[in-house]
Protein backbone atom coordinates (compact mmCIF):
# COMPACT_ATOMS: atom_id res chain seq x y z
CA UNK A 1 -75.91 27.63 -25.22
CA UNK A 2 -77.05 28.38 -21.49
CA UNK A 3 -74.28 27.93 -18.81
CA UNK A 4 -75.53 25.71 -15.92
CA UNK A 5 -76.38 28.50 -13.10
CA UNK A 6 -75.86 25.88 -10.49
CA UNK A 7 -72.54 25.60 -10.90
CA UNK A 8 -71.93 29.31 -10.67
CA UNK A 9 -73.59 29.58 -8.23
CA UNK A 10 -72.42 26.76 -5.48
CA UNK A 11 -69.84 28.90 -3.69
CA UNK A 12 -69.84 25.53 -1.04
CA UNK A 13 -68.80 23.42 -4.21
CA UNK A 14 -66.12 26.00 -5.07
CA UNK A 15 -64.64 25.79 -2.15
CA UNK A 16 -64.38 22.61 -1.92
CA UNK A 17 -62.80 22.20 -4.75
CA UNK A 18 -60.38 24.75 -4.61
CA UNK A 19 -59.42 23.12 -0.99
CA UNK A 20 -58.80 20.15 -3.08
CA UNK A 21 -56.96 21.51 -5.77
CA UNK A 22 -54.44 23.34 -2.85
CA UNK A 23 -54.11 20.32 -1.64
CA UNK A 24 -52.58 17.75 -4.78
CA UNK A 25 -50.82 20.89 -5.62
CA UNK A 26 -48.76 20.79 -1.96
CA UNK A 27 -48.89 17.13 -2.07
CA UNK A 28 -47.33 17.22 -5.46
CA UNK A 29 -44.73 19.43 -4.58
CA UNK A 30 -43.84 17.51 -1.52
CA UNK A 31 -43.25 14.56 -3.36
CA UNK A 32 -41.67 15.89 -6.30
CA UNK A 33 -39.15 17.61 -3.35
CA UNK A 34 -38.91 13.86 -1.63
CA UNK A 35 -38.05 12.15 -4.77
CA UNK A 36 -35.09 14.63 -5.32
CA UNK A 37 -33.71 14.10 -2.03
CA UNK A 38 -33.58 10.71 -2.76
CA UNK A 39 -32.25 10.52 -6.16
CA UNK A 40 -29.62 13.06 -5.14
CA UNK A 41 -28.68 10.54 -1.84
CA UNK A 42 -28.18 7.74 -3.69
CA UNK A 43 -26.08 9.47 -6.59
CA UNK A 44 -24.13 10.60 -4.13
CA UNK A 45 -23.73 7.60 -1.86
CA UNK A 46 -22.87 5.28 -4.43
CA UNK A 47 -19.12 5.58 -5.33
CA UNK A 48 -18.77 3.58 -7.73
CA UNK A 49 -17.73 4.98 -10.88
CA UNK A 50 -16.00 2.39 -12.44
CA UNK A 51 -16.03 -1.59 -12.51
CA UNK A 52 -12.87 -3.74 -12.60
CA UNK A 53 -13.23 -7.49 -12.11
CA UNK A 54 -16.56 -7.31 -10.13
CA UNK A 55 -14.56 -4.09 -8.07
CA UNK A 56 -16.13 -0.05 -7.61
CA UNK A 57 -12.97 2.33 -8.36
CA UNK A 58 -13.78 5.90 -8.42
CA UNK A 59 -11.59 7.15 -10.86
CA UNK A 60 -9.81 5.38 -13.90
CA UNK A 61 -6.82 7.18 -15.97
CA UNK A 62 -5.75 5.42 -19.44
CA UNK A 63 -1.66 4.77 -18.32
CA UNK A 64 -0.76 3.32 -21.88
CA UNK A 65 0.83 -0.44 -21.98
CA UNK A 66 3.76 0.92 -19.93
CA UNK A 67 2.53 4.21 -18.38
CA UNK A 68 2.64 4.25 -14.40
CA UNK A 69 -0.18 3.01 -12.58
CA UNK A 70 -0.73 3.41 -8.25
CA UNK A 71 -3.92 1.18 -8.69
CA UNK A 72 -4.75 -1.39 -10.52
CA UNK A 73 -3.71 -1.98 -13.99
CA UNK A 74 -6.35 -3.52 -16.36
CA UNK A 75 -5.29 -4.95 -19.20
CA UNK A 76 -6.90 -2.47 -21.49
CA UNK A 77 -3.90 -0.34 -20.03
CA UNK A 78 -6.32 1.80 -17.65
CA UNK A 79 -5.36 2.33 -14.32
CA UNK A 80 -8.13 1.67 -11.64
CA UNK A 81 -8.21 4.08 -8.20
CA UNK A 82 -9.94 5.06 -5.46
């Protein structure tokens, strides 16, 4: 099997190609960057942890039918707080 000489020899065409190939690799990496900005924002803006009667709480502790509760006492005997 002969290898196509024009190809080898297109330095033009190489270039151009490698040019392109730079730049999806930047663009990749800029949106692969991007998209973990965002994920990370909204994890972290979004405090809602928990869900009580249509309600975000941030933390919930299992108090036990009688345990003490400072929040909101669900009658699975968890204690809803922010």
């Amino acid at each position: 099997m002969v290898a196509n000489s024009n190809a080898v020899s297109d330095p033009t065409g190489a270039r151009k190609l490698g040019h392109a190939s730079l730049g999806l690799s930047i663009a990749g990496i800029v949106v692969t960057v991007l998209i973990i900005i965002i994920a990370v924002s909204v994890s972290l803006s979004n405090p809602c942890t928990y869900e009580y009667n249509g309600v975000c709480y941030r933390y919930r502790d299992y108090v036990g039918t009688y345990g003490p509760c400072s929040g909101v006492r669900s009658s699975g005997d968890y204690c809803y707080y922010n």
